[in-house]
Protein backbone atom coordinates (compact mmCIF):
# COMPACT_ATOMS: atom_id res chain seq x y z
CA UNK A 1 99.97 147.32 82.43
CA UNK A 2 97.42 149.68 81.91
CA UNK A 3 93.26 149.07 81.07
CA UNK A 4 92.70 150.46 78.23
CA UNK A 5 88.73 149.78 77.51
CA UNK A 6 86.60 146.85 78.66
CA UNK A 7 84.33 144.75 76.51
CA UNK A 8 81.06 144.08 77.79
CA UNK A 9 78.90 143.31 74.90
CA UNK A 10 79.34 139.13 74.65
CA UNK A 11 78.50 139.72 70.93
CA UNK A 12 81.91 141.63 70.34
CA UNK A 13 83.84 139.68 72.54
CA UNK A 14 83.24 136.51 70.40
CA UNK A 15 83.55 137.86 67.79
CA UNK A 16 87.70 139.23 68.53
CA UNK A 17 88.47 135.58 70.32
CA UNK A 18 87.12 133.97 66.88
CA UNK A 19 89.04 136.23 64.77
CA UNK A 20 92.24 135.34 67.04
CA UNK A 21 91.24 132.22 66.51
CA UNK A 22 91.03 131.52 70.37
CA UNK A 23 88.15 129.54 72.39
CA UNK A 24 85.25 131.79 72.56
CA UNK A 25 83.32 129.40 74.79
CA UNK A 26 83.99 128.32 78.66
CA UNK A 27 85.29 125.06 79.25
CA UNK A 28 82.88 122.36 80.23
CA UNK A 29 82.41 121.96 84.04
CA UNK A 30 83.21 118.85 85.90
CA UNK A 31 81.05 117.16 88.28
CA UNK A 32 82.39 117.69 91.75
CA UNK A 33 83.87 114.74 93.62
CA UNK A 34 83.91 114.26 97.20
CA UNK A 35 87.08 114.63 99.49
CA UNK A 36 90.03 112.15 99.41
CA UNK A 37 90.12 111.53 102.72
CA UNK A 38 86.54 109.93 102.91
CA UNK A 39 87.87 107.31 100.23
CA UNK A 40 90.51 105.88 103.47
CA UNK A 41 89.24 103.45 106.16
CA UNK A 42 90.12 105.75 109.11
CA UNK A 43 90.49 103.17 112.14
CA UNK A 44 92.79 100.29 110.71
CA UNK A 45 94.20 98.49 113.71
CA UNK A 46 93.15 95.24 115.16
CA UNK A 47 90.98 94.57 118.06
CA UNK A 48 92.87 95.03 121.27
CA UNK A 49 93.11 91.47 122.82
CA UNK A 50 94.78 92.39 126.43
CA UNK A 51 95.43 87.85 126.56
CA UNK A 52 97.98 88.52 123.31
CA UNK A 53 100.03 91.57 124.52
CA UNK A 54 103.84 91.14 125.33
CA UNK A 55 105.14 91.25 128.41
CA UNK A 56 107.17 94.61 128.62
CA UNK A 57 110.87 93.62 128.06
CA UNK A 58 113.26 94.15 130.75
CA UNK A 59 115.62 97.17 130.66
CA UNK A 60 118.44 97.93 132.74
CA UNK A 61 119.80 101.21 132.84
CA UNK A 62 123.37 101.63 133.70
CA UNK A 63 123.43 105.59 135.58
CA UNK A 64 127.50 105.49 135.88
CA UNK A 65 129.89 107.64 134.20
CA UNK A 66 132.37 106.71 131.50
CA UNK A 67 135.99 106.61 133.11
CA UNK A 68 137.03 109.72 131.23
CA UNK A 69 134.36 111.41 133.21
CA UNK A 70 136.29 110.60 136.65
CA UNK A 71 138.35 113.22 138.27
């Protein structure tokens, strides 16, 4: 694509967008909003009670081999 000639004169260029019948106005600004994130309560979890914590469970981890593993 190629630029041909470039309208400056606001007078003609309203006058073409009426005649093809296309908006000849901008559209109407919106107000600006503020970010999503401030709409979130950031720190969500509980109080840290150290009485109500659970014990850590007991693990046992089994370090042998499985028998196909003997030679």
């Amino acid at each position: 694509m190629r630029i041909v000639s470039f309208l400056t004169d606001p007078i003609v260029v309203v006058a073409i967008l009426q005649h093809l019948e296309l908006p000849h106005s901008p559209p109407p600004i919106s107000p600006a909003r503020g970010p999503p994130q401030g709409d979130f309560i950031l720190d969500q979890t509980p109080a840290f009670d150290p009485t109500e914590a659970e014990p850590p469970p007991d693990f046992v981890f089994d370090q042998s081999l499985p028998d196909e593993f003997d030679d």
